[in-house]
N, C-alpha and C. Protein backbone atom coordinates (compact mmCIF):
# COMPACT_ATOMS: atom_id res chain seq x y z
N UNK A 1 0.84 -1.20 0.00
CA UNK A 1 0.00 0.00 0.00
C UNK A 1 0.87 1.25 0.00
N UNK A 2 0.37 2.27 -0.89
CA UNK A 2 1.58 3.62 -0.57
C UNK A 2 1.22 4.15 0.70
N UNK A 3 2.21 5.04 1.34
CA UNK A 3 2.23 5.45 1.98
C UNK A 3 2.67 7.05 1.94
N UNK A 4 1.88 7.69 3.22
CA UNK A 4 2.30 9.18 2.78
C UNK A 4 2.29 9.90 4.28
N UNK A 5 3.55 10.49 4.05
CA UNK A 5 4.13 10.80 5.81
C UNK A 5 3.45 12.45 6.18
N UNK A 6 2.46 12.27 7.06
CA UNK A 6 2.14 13.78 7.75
C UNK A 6 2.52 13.94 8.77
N UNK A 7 3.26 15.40 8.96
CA UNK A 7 3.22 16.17 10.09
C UNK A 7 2.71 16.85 10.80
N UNK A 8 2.30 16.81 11.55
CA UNK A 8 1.28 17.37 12.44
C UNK A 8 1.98 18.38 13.57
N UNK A 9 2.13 19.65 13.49
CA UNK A 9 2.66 20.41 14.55
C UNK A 9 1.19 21.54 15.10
N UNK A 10 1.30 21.36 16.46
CA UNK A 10 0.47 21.83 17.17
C UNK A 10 1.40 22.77 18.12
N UNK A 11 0.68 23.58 18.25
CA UNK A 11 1.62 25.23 19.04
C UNK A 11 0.78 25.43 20.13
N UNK A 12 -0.38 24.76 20.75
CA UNK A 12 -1.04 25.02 21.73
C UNK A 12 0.25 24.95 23.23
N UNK A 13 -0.17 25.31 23.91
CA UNK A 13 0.65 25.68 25.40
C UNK A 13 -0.05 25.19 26.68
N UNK A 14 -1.63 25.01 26.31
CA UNK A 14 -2.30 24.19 27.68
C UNK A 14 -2.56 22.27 27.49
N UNK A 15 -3.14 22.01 28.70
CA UNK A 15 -3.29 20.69 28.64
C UNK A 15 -4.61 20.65 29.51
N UNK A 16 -5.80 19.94 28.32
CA UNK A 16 -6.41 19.79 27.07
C UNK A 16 -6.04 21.20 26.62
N UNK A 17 -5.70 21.31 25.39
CA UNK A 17 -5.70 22.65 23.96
C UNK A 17 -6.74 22.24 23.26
N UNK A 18 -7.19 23.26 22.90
CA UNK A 18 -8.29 23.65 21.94
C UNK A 18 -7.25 23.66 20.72
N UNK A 19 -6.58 24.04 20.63
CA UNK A 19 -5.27 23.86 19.50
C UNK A 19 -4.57 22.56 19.11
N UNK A 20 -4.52 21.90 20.09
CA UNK A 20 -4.12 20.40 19.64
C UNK A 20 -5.98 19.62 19.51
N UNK A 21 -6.62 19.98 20.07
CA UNK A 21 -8.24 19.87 19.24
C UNK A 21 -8.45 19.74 17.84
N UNK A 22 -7.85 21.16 17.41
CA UNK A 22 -8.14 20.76 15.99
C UNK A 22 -7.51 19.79 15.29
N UNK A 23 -6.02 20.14 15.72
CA UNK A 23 -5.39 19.55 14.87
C UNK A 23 -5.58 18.33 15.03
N UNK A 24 -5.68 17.35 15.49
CA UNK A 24 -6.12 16.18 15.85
C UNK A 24 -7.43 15.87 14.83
N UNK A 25 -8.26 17.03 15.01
CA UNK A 25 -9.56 16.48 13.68
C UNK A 25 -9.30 17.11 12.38
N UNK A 26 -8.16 17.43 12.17
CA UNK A 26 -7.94 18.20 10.78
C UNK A 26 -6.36 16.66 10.05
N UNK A 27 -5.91 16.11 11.44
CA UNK A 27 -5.13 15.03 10.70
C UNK A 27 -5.97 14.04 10.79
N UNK A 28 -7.03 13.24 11.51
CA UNK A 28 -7.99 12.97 10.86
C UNK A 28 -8.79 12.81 9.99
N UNK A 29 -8.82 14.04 9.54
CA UNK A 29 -9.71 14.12 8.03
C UNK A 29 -9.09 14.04 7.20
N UNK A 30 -7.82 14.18 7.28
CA UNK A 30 -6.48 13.82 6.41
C UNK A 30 -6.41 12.22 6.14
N UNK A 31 -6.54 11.78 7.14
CA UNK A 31 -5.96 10.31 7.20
C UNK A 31 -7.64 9.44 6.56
N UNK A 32 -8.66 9.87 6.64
CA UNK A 32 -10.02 9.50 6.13
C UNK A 32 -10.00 9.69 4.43
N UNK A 33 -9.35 10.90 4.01
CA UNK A 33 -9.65 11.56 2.77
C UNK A 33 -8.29 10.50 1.92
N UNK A 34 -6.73 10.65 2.56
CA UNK A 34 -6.16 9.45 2.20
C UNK A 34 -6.69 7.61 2.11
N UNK A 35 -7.09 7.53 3.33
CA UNK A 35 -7.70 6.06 2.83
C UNK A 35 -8.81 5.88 1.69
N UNK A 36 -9.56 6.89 1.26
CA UNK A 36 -10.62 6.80 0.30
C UNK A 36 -10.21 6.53 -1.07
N UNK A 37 -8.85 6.93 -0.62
CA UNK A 37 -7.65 6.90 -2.23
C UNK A 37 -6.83 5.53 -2.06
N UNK A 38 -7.33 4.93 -1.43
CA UNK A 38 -5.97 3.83 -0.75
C UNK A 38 -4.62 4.22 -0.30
N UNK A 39 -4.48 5.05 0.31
CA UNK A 39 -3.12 5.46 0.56
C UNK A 39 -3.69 5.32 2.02
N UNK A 40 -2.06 4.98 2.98
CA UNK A 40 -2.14 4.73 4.79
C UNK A 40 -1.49 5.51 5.23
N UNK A 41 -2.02 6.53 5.99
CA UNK A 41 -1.10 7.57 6.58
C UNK A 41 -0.25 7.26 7.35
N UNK A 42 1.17 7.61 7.23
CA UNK A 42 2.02 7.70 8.62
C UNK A 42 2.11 8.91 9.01
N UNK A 43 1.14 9.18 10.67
CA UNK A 43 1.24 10.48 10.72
C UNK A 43 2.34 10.65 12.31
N UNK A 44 2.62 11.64 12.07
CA UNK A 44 3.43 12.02 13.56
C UNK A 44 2.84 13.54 14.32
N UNK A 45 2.65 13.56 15.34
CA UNK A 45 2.06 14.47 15.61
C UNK A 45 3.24 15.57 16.76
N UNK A 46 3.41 16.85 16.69
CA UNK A 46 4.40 17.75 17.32
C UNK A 46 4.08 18.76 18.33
N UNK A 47 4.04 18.40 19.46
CA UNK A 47 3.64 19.33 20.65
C UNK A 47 4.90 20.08 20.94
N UNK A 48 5.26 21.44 20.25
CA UNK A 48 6.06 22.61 20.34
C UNK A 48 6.10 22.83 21.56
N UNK A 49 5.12 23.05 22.38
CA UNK A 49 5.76 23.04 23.86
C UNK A 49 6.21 21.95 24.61
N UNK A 50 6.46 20.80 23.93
CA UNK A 50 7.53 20.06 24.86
C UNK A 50 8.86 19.89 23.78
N UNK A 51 8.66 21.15 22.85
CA UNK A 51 10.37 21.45 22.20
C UNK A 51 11.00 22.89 22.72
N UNK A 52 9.76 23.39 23.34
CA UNK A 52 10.27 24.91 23.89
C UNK A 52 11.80 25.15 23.91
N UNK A 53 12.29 24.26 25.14
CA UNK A 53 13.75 24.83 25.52
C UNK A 53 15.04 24.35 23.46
N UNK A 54 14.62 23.47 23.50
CA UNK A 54 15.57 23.17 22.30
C UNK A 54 15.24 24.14 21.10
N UNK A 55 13.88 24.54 20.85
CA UNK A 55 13.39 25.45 19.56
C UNK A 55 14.69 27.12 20.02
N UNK A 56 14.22 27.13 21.12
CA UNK A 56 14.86 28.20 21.78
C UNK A 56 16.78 28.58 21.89
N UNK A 57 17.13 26.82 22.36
CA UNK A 57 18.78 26.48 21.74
C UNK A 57 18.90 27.19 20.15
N UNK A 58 18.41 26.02 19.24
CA UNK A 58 18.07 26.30 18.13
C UNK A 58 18.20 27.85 16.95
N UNK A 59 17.80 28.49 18.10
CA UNK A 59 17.33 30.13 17.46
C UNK A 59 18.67 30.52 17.94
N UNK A 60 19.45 30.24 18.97
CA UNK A 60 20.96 31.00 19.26
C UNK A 60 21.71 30.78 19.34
N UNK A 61 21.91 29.13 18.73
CA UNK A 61 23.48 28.31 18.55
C UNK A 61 23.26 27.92 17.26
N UNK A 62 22.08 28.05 16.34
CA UNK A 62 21.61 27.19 15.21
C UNK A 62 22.46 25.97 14.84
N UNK A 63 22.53 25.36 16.28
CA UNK A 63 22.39 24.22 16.21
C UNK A 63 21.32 23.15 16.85
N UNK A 64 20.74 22.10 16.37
CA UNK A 64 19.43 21.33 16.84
C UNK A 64 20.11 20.36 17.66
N UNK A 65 19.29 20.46 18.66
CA UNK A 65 19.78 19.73 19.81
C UNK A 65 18.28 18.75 20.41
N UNK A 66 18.65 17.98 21.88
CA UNK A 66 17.54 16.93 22.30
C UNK A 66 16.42 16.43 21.21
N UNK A 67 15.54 16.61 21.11
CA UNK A 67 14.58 15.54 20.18
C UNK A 67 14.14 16.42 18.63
N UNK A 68 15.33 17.69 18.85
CA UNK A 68 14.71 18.83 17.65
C UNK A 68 14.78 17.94 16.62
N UNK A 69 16.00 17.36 16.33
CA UNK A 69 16.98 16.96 15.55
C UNK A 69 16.09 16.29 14.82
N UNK A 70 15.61 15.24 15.18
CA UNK A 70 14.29 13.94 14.56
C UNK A 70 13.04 14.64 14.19
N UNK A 71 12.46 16.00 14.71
CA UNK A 71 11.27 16.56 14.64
C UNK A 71 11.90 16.88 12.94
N UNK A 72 12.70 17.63 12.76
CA UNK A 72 13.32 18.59 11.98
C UNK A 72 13.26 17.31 10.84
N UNK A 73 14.03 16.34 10.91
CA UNK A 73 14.42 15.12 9.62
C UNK A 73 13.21 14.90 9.52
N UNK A 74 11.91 14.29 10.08
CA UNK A 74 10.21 13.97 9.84
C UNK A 74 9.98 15.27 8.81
N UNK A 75 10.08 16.41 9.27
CA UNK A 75 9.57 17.64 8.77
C UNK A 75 9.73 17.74 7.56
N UNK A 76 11.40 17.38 7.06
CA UNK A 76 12.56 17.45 5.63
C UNK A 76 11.27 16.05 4.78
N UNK A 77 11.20 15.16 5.49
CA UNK A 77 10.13 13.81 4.70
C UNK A 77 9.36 14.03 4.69
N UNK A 78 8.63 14.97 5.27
CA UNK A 78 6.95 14.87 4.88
C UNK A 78 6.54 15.31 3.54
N UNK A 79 5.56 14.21 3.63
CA UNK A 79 4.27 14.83 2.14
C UNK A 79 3.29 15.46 2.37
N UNK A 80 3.06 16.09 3.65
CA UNK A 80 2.34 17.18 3.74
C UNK A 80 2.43 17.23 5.19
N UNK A 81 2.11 18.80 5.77
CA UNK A 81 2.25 19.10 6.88
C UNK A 81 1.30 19.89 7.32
N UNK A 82 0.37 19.95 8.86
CA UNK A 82 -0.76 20.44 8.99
C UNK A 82 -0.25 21.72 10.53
N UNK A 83 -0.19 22.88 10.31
CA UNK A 83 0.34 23.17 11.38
C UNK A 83 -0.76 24.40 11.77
N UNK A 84 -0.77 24.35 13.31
CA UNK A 84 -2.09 24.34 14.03
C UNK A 84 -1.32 25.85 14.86
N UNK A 85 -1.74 26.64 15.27
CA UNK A 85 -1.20 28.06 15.85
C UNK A 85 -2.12 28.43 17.62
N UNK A 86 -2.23 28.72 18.44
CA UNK A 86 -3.14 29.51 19.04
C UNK A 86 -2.78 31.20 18.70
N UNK A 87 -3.77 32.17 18.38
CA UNK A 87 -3.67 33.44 18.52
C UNK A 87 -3.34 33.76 19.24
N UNK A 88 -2.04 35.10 19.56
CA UNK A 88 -1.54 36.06 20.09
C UNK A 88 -1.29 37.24 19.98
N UNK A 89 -2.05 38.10 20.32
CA UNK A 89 -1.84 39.57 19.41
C UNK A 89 -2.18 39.64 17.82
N UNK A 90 -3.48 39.28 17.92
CA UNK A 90 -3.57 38.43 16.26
C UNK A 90 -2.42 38.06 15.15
N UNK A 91 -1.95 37.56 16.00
CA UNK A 91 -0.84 36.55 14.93
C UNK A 91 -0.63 35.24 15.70
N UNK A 92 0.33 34.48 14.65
CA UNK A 92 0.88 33.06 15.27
C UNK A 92 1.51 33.43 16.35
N UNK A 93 1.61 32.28 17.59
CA UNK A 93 2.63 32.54 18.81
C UNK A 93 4.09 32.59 18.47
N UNK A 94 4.40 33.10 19.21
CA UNK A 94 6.46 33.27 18.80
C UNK A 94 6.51 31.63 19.11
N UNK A 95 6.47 30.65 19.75
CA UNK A 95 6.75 29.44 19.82
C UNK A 95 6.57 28.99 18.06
N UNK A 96 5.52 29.05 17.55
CA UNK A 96 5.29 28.46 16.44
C UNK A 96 6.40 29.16 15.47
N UNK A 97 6.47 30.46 15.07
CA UNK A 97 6.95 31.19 14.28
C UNK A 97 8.78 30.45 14.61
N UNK A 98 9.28 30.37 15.42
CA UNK A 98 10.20 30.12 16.55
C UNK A 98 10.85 29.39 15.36
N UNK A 99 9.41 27.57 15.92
CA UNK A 99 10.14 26.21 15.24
C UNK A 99 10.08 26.45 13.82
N UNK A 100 9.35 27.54 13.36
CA UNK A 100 9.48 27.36 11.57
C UNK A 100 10.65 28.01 11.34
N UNK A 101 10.94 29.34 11.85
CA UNK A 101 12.24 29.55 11.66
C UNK A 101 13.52 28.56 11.81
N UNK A 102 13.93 27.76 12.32
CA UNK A 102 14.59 27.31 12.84
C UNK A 102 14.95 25.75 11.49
N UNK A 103 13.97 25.69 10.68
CA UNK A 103 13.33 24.85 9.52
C UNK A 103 14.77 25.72 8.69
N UNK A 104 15.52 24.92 8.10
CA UNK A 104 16.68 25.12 6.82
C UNK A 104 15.33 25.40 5.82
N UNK A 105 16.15 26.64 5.07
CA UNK A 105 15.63 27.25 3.79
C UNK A 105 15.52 25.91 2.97
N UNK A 106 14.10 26.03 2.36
CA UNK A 106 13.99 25.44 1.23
C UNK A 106 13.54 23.82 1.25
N UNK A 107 13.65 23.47 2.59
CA UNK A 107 12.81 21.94 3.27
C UNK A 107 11.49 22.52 3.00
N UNK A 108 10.88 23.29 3.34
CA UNK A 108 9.49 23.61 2.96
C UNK A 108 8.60 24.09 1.13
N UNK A 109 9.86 23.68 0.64
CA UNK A 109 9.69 23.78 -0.51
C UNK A 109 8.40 22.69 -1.80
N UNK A 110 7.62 23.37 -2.05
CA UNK A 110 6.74 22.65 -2.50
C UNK A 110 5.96 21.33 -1.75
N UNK A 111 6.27 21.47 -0.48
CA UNK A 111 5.52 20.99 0.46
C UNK A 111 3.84 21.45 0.78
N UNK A 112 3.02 19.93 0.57
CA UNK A 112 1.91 20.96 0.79
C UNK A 112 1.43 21.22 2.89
N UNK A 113 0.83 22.41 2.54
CA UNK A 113 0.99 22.61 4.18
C UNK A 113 -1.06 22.69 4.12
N UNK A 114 -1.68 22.39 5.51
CA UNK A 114 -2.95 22.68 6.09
C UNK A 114 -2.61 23.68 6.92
N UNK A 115 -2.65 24.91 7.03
CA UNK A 115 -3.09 25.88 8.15
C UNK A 115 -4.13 25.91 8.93
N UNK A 116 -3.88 26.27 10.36
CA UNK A 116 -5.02 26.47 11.08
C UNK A 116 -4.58 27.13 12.41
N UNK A 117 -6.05 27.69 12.89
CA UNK A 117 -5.64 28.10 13.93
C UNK A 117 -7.01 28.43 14.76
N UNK A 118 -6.23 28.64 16.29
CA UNK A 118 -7.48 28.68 17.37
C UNK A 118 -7.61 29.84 17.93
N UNK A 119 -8.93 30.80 18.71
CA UNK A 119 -8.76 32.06 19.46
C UNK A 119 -10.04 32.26 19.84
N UNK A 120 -10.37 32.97 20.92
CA UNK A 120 -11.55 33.39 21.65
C UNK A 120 -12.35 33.51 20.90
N UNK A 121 -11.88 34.75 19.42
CA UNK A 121 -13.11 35.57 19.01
C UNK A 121 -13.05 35.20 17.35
N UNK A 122 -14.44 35.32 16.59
CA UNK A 122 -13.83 35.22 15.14
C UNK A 122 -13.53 35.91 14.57
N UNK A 123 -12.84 37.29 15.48
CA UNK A 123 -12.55 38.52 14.79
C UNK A 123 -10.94 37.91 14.44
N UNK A 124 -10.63 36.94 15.22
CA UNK A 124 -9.49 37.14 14.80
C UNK A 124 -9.26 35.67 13.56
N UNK A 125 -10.37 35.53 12.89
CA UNK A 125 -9.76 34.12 11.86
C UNK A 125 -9.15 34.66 10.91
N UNK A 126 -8.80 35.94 10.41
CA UNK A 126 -8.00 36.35 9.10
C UNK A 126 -6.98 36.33 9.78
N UNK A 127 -6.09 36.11 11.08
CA UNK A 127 -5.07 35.60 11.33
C UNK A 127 -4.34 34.70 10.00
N UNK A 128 -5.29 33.67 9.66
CA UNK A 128 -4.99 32.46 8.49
C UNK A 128 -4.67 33.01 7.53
N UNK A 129 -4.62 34.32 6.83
CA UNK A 129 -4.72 34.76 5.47
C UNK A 129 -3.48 36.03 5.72
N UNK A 130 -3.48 36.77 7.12
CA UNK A 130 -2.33 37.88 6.99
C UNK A 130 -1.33 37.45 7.62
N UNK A 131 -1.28 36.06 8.29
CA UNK A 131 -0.14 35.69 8.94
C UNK A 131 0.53 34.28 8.69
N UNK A 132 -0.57 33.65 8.65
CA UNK A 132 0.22 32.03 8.36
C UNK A 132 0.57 31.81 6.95
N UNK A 133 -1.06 32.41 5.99
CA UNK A 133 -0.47 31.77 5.07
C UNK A 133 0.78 32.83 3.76
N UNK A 134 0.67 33.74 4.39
CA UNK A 134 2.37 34.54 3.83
C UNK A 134 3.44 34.23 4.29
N UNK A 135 3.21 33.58 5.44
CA UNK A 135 4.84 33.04 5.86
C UNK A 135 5.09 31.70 5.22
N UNK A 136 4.21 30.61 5.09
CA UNK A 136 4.48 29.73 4.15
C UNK A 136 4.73 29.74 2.52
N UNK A 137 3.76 31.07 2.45
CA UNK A 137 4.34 30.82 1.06
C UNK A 137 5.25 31.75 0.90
N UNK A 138 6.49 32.19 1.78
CA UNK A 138 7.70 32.67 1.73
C UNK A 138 8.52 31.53 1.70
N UNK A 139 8.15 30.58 2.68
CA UNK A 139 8.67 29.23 2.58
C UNK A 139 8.39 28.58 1.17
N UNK A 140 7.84 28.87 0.31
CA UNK A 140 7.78 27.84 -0.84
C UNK A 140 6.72 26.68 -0.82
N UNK A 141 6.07 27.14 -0.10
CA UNK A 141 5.49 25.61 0.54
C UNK A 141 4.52 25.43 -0.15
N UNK A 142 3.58 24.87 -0.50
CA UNK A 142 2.05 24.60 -1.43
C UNK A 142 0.93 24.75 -0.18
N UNK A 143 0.31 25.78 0.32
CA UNK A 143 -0.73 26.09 0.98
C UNK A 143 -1.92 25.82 0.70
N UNK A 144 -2.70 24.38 0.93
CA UNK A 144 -3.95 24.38 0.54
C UNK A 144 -5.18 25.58 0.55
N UNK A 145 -5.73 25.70 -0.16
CA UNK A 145 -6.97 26.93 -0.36
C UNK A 145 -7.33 26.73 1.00
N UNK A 146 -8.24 25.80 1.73
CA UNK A 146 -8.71 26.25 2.97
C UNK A 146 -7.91 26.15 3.80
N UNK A 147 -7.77 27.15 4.96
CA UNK A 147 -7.29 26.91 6.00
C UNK A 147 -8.49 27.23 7.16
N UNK A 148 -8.70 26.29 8.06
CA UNK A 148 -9.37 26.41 9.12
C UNK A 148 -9.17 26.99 10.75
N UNK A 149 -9.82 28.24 10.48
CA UNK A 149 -9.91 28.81 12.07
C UNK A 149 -11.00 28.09 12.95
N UNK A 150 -10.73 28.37 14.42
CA UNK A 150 -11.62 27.86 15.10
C UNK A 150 -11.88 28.66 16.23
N UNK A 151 -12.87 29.78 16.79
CA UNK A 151 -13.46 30.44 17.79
C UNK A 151 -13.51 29.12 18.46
N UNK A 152 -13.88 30.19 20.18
CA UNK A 152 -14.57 29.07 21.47
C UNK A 152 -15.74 28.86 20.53
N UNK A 153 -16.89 29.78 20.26
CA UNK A 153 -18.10 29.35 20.10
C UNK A 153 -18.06 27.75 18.87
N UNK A 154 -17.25 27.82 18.04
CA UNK A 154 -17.31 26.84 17.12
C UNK A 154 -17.23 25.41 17.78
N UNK A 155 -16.80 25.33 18.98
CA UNK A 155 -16.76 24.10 19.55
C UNK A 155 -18.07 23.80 20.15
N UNK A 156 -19.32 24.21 20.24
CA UNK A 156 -20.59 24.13 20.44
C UNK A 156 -21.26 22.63 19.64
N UNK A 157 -22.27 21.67 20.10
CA UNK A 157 -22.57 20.71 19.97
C UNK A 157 -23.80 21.27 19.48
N UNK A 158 -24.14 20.84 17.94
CA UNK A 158 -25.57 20.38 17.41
C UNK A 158 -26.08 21.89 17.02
N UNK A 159 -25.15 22.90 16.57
CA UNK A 159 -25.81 24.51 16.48
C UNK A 159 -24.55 24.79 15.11
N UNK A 160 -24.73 25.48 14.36
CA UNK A 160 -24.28 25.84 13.12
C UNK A 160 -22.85 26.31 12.62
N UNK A 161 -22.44 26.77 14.17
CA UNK A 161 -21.26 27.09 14.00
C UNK A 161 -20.25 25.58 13.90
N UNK A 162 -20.74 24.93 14.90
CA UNK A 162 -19.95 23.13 14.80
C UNK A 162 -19.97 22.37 13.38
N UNK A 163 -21.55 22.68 12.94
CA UNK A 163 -21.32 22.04 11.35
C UNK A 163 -20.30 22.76 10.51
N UNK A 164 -20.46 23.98 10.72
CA UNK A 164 -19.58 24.77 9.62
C UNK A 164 -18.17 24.25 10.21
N UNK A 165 -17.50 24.13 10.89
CA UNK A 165 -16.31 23.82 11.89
C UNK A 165 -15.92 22.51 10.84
N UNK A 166 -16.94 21.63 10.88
CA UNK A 166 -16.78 20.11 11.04
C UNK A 166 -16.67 19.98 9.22
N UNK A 167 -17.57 20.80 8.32
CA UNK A 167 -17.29 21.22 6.53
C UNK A 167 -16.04 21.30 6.37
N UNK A 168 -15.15 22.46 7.10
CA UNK A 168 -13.91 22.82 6.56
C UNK A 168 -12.99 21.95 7.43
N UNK A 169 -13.45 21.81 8.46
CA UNK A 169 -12.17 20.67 8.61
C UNK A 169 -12.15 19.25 7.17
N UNK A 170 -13.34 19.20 7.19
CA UNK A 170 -13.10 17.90 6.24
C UNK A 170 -13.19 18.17 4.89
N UNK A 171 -13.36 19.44 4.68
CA UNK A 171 -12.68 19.87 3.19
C UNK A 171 -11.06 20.28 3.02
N UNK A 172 -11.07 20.87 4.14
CA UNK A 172 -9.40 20.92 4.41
C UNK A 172 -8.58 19.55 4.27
N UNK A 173 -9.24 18.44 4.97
CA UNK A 173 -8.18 17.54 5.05
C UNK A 173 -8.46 16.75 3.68
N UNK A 174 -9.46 16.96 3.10
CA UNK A 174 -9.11 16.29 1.36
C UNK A 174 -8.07 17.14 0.48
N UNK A 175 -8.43 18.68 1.10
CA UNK A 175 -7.40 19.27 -0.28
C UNK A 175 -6.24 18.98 0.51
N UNK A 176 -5.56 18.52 1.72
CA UNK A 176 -4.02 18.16 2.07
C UNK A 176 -3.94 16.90 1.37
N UNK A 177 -4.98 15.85 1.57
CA UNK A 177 -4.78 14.59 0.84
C UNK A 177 -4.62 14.63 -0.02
N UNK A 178 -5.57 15.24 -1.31
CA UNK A 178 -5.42 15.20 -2.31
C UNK A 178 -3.44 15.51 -3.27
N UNK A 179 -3.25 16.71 -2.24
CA UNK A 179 -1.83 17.45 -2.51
C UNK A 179 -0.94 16.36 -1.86
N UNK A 180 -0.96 15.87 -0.94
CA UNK A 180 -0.16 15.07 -0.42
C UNK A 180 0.19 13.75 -1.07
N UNK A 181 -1.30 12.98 -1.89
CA UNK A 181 -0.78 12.15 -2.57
C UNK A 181 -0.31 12.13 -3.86
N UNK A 182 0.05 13.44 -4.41
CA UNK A 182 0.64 13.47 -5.05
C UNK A 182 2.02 13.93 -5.30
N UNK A 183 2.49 14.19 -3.75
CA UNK A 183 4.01 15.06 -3.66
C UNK A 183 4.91 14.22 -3.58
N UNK A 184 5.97 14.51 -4.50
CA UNK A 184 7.07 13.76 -5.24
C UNK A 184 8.94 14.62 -4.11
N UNK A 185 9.00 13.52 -3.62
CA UNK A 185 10.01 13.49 -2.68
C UNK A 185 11.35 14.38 -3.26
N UNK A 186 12.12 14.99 -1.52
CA UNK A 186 13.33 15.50 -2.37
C UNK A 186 14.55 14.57 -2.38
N UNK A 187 15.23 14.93 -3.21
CA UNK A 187 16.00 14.29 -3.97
C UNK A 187 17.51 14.14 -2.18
N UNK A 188 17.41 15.22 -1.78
CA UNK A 188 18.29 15.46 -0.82
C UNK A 188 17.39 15.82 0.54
N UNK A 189 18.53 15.70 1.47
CA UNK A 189 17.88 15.64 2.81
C UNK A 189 18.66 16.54 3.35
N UNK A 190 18.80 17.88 3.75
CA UNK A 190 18.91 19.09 4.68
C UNK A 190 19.51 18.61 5.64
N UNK A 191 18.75 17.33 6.49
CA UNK A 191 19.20 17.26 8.22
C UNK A 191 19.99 15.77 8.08
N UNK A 192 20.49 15.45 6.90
CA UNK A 192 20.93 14.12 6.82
C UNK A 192 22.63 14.45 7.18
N UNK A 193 23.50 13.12 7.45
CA UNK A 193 24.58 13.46 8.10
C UNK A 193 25.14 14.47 7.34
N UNK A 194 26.48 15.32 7.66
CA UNK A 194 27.09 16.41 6.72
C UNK A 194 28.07 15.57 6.79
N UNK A 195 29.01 16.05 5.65
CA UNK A 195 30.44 15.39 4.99
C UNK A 195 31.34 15.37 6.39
N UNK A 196 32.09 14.41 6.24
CA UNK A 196 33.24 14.57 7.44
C UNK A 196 34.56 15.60 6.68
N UNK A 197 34.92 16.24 8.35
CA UNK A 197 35.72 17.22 8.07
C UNK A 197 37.09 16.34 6.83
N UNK A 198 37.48 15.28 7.86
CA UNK A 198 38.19 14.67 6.68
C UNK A 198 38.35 15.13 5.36
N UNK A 199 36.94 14.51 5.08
CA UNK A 199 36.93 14.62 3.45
C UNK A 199 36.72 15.84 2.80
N UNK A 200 36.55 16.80 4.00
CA UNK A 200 36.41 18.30 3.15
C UNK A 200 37.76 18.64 3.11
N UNK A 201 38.72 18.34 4.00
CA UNK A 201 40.16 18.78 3.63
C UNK A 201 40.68 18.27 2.20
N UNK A 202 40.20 16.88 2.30
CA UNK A 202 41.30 16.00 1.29
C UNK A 202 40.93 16.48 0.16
N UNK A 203 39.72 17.75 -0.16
CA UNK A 203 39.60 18.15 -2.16
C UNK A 203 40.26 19.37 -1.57
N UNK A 204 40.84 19.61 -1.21
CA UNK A 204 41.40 21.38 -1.20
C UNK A 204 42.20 21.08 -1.84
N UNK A 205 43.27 20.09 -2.04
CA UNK A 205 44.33 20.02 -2.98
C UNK A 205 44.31 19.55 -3.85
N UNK A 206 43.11 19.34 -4.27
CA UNK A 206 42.95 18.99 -6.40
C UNK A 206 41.96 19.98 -6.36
């Protein structure tokens, strides 16, 4: 059966998140919209706040350290990536912005990505459109058309805002599927070992 590797990064900061909420039903609908195609997801899922201190290394030794290292190589393989924000000052949290920075130029390249994100009010869902999805597509990345916000009120049982919630999540996770099963791997790997010093000496003299 093919297979197709998602990433799942969630930026929520509490325990239960309304932010790891979604994302959880947005790789879901991912992994539903893939099996309809016969494809089996391998998904991995990324709780940024238990990378805090290393995202943070990361940003001022740029070097990846404790479990970054493996988050970062999953990230370089994926065939699509779904990354989930809570609002702050209507934008993404510096945690999230943090671990994408910290992402080598050009791993996000023609990658398709799901945006989303969570916040009190729905004043703030164009968050998705002036913040996430310009920074990905600075990254290069393939941004599916929907991206899904989510107010408190949208988490409401059996009232209009939940159906509408429950549409775009599962239109969202077909257009990642759809993009995902068709993304054609890179040729090179960013976080794969680097040359030994050795052998960088031994061409200086031819």
């Amino acid at each position: 059966m093919t297979v197709r590797r998602i990433v799942t990064v969630s930026a929520g900061l509490s325990t239960p998140s309304s932010t790891r909420l979604l994302a959880d039903r947005l790789t879901a609908a991912t992994e539903r919209a893939l099996g309809d195609k016969g494809i089996r997801a391998e998904v991995r899922t990324v709780e940024l706040r238990e990378l805090a201190h290393d995202v943070m290394n990361a940003m001022v030794t740029q070097v990846p350290t404790g479990e970054l290292p493996g988050v970062l190589a999953d990230v370089a393989d994926a065939d699509g990536i779904i990354a989930v924000t809570p609002v702050f000052n209507a934008s993404y949290s510096g945690l999230f912005k943090s671990f994408f920075d910290v992402i080598e130029p050009g791993v996000l390249d023609s990658v398709p990505v799901l945006i989303g994100a969570t916040g009190g009010s729905p004043r703030h869902s164009l968050v998705l459109e002036h913040a996430l999805r310009p920074m990905f597509s600075y990254a290069r990345a393939l941004v599916v058309p929907t991206g899904v916000y989510a107010a408190s009120e949208d988490w409401g049982s059996g009232d209009g805002g939940a159906r509408e919630l429950n549409e775009r999540v599962e239109r969202a996770g077909r257009q990642l599927a759809l993009s995902a099963a068709d993304h054609e791997k890179r040729d090179d790997d960013p976080y794969g070992e680097p040359v030994a010093f050795a052998d960088l000496m031994s061409g200086l003299g031819t």
